[in-house]
C-alpha atoms as a PDB file:
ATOM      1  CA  UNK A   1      44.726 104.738 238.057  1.00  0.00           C
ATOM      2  CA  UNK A   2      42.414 105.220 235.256  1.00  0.00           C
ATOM      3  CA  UNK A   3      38.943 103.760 236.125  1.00  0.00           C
ATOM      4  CA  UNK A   4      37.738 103.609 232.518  1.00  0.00           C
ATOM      5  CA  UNK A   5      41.106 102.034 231.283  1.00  0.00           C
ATOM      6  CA  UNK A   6      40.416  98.113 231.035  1.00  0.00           C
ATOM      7  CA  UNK A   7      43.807  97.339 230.744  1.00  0.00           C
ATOM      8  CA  UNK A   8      44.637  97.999 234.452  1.00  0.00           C
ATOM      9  CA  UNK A   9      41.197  96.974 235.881  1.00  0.00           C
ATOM     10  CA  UNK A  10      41.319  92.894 236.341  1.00  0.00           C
ATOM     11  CA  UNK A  11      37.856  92.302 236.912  1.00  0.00           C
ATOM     12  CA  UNK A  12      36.213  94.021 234.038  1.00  0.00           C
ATOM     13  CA  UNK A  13      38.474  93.078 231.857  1.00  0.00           C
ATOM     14  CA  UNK A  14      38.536  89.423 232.833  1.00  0.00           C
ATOM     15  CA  UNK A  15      34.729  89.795 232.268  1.00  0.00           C
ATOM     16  CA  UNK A  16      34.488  91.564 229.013  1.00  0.00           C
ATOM     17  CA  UNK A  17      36.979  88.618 227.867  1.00  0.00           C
ATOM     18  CA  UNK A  18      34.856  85.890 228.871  1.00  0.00           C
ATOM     19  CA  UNK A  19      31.676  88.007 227.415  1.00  0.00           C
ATOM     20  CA  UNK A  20      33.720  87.548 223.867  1.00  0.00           C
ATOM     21  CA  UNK A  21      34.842  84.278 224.654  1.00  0.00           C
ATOM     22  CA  UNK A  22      31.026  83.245 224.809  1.00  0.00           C
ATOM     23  CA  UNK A  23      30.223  85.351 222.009  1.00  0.00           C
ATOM     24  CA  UNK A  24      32.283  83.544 219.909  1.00  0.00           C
ATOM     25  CA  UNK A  25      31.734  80.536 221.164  1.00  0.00           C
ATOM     26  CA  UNK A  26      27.766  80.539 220.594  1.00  0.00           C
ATOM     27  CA  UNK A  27      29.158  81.197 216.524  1.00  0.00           C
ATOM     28  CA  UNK A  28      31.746  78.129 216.520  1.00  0.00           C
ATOM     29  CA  UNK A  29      29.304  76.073 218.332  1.00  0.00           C
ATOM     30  CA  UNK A  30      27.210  74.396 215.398  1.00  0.00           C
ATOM     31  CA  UNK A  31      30.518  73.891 213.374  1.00  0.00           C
ATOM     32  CA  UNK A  32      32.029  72.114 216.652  1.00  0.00           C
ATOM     33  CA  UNK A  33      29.172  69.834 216.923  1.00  0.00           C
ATOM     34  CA  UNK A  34      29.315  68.790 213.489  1.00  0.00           C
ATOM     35  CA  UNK A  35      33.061  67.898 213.866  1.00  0.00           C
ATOM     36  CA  UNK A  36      32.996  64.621 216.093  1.00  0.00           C
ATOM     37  CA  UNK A  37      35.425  62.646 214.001  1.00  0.00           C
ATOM     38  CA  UNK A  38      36.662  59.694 215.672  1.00  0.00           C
ATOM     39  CA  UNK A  39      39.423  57.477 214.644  1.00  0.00           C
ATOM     40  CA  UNK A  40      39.791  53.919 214.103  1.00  0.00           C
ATOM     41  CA  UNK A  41      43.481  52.499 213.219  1.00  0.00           C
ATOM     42  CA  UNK A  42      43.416  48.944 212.360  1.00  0.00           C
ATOM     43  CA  UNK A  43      46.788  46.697 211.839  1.00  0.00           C
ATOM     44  CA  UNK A  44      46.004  44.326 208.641  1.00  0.00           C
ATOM     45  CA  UNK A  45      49.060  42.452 208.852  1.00  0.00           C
ATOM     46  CA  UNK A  46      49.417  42.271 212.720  1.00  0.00           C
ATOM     47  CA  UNK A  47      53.169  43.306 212.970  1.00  0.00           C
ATOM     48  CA  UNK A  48      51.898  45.777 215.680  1.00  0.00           C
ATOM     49  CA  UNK A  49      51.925  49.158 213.668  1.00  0.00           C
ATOM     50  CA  UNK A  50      48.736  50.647 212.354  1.00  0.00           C
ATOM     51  CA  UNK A  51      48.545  50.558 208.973  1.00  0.00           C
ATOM     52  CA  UNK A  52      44.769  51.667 207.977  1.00  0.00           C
ATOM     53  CA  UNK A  53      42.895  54.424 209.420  1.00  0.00           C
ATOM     54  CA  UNK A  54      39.420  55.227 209.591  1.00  0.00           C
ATOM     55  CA  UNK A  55      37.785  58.705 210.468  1.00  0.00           C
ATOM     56  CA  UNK A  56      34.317  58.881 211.663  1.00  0.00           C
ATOM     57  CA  UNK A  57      31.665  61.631 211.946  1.00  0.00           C
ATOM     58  CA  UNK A  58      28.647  60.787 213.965  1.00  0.00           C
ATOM     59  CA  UNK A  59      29.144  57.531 213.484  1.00  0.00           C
ATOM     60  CA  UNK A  60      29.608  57.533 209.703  1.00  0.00           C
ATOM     61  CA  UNK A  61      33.134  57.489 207.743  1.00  0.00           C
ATOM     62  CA  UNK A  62      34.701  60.634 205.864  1.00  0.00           C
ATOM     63  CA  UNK A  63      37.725  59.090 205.269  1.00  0.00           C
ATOM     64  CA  UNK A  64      40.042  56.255 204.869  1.00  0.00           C
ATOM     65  CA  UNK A  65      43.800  55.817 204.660  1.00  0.00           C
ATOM     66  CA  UNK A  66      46.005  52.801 203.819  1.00  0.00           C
ATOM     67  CA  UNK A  67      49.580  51.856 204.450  1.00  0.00           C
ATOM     68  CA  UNK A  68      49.223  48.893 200.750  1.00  0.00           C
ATOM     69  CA  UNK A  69      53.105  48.266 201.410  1.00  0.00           C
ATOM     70  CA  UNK A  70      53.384  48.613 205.102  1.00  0.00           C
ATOM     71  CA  UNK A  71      56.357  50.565 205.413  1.00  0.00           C
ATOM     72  CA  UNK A  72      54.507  53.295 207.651  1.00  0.00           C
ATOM     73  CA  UNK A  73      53.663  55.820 205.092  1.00  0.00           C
ATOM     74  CA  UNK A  74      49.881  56.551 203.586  1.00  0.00           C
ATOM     75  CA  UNK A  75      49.541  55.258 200.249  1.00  0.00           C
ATOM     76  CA  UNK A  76      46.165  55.737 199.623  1.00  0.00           C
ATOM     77  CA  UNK A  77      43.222  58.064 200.497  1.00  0.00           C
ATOM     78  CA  UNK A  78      39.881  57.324 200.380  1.00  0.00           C
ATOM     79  CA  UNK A  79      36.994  60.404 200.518  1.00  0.00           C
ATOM     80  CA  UNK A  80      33.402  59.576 201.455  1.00  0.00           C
ATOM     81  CA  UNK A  81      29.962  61.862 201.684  1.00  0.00           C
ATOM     82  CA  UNK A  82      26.638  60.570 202.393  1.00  0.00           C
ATOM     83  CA  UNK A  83      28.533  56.764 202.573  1.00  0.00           C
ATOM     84  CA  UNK A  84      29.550  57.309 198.687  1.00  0.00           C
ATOM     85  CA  UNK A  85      33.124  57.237 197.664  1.00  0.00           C
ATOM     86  CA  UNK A  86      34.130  60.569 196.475  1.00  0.00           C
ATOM     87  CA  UNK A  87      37.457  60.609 195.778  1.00  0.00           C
ATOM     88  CA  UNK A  88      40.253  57.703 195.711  1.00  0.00           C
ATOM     89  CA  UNK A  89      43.912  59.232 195.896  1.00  0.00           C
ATOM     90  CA  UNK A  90      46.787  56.245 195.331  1.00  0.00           C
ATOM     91  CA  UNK A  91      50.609  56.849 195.784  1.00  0.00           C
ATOM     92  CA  UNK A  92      51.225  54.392 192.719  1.00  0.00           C
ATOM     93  CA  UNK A  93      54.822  54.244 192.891  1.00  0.00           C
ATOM     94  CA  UNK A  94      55.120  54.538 196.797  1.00  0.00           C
ATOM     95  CA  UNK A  95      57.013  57.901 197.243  1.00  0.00           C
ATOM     96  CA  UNK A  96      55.291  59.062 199.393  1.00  0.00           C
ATOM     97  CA  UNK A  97      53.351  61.669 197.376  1.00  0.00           C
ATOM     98  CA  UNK A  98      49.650  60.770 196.514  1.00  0.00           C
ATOM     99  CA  UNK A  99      50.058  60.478 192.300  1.00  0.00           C
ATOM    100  CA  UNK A 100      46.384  59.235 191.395  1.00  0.00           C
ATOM    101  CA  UNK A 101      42.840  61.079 191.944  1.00  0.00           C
ATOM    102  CA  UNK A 102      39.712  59.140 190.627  1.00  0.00           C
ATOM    103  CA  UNK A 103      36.355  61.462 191.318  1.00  0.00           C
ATOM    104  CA  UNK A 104      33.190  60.011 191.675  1.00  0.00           C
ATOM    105  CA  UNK A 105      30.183  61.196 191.197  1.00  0.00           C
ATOM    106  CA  UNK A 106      26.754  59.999 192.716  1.00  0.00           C
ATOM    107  CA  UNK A 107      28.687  56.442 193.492  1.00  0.00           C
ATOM    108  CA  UNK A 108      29.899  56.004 189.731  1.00  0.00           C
ATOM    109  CA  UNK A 109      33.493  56.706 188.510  1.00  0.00           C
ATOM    110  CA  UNK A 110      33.337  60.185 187.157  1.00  0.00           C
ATOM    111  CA  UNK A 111      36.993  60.945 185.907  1.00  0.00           C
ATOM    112  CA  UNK A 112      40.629  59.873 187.075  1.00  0.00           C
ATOM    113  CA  UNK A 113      43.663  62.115 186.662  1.00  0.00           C
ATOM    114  CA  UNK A 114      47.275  60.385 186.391  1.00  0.00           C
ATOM    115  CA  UNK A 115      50.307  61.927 187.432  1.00  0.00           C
ATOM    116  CA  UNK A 116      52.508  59.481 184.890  1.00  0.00           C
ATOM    117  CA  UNK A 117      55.736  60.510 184.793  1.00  0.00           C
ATOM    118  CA  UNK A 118      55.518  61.509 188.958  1.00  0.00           C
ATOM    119  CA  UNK A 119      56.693  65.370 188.534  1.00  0.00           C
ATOM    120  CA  UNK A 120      53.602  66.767 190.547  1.00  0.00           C
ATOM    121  CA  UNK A 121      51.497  67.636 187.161  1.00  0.00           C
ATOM    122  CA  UNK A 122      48.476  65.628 185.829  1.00  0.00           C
ATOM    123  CA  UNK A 123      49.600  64.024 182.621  1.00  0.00           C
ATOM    124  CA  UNK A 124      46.574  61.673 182.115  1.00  0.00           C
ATOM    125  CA  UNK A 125      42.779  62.123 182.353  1.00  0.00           C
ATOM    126  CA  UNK A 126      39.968  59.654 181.857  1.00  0.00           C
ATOM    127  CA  UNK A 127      36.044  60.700 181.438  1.00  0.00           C
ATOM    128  CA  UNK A 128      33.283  58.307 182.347  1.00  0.00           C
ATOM    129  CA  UNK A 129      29.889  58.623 181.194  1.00  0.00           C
ATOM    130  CA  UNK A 130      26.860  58.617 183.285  1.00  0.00           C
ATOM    131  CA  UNK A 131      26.551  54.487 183.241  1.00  0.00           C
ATOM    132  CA  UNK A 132      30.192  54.529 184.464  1.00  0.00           C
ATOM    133  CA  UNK A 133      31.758  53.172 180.527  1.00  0.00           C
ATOM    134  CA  UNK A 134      34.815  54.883 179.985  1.00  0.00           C
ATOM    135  CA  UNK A 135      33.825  57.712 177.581  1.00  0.00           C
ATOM    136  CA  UNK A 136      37.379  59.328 176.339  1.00  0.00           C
ATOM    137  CA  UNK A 137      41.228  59.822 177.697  1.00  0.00           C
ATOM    138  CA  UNK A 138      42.968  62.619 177.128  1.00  0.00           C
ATOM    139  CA  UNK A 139      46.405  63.129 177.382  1.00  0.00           C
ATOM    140  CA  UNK A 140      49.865  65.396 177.832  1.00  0.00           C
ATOM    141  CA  UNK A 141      52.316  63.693 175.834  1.00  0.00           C
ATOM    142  CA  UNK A 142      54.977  66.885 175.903  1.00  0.00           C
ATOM    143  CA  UNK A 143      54.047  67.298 179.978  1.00  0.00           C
ATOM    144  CA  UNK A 144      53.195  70.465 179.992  1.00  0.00           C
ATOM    145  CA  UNK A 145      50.550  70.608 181.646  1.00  0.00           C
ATOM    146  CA  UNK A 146      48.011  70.900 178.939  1.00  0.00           C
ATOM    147  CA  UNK A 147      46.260  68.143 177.084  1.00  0.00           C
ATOM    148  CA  UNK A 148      47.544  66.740 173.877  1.00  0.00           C
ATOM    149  CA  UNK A 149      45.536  64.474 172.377  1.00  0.00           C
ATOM    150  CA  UNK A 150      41.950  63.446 172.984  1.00  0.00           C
ATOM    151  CA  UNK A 151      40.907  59.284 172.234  1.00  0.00           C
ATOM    152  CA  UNK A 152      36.719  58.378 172.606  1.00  0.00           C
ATOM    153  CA  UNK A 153      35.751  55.442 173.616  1.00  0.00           C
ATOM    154  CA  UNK A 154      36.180  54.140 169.541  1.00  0.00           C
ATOM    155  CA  UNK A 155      39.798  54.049 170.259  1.00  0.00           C
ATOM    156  CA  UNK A 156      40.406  56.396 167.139  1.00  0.00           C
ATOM    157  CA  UNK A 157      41.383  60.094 167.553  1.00  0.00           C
ATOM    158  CA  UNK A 158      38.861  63.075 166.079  1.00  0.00           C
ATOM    159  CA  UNK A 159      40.864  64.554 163.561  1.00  0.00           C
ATOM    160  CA  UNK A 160      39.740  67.910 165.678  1.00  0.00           C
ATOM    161  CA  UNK A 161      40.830  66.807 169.161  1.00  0.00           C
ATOM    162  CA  UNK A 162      44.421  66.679 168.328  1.00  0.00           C
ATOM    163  CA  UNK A 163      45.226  69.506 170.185  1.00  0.00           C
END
């Protein structure tokens, strides 16, 4: 037997393992500390299935989802930081497949994207100023992908945002 090979020598290897295992550890540990989410399901229309659930961390919520039809399935999605809605995802036609994103920024509205004829691409986007007021829409008409026309909140079309 080699002495110097670990492989065949138990007890230094066990110990050079756990030495790494601590190592490691001592690097995760802040990020595992941070991650105490704890969940709350609640049943809103007592038939004895959960249909809303709430994640905690420390105490305060991160995120929320809801069964709206209650066939089982998560229709909706809602992101918090700081106790501020940040983002609001809605399965709109129940598909399972989360259609709608509306951002917000600071606690106001700060866009929405629309997935409007359901094929996985953003067709629709709406802007919001900095009071919350809708400020312009743009949208894919050819779904492509790409923006098509551009309306401000004057309901009229720039002659330069036709795109």
């Amino acid at each position: 037997m080699n002495r110097w090979n670990l492989r065949d020598w138990k007890p230094v290897r066990n110990f050079f393992g756990l030495g790494l295992l601590l190592f490691s550890g001592w690097a995760w540990a802040p990020a595992c500390v941070r991650a105490e989410i704890n969940l709350i399901e609640n049943d809103r229309n007592q038939d004895g299935a959960a249909d809303s659930w709430e994640y905690f961390n420390k105490g305060e919520r991160v995120r929320w989802e809801l069964d709206k039809n209650f066939d089982g399935g998560v229709d909706g999605v809602i992101h918090f930081e700081r106790r501020f809605v940040t983002l609001s995802e809605v399965d709109s036609d129940f598909d399972g497949v989360l259609d709608d994103r509306f951002h917000f920024k600071d606690g106001m509205r700060a866009f929405n994207e629309y997935d409007v004829n359901h094929d996985g691409r953003m067709d629709k986007w709406e802007y919001f100023d900095a009071r919350g007021r809708l400020s312009r829409t743009e949208t894919d008409v050819d779904f492509d992908g790409k923006a098509d026309s551009r309306t401000h909140r004057e309901g009229a079309p720039h002659r330069d945002d036709l795109l």
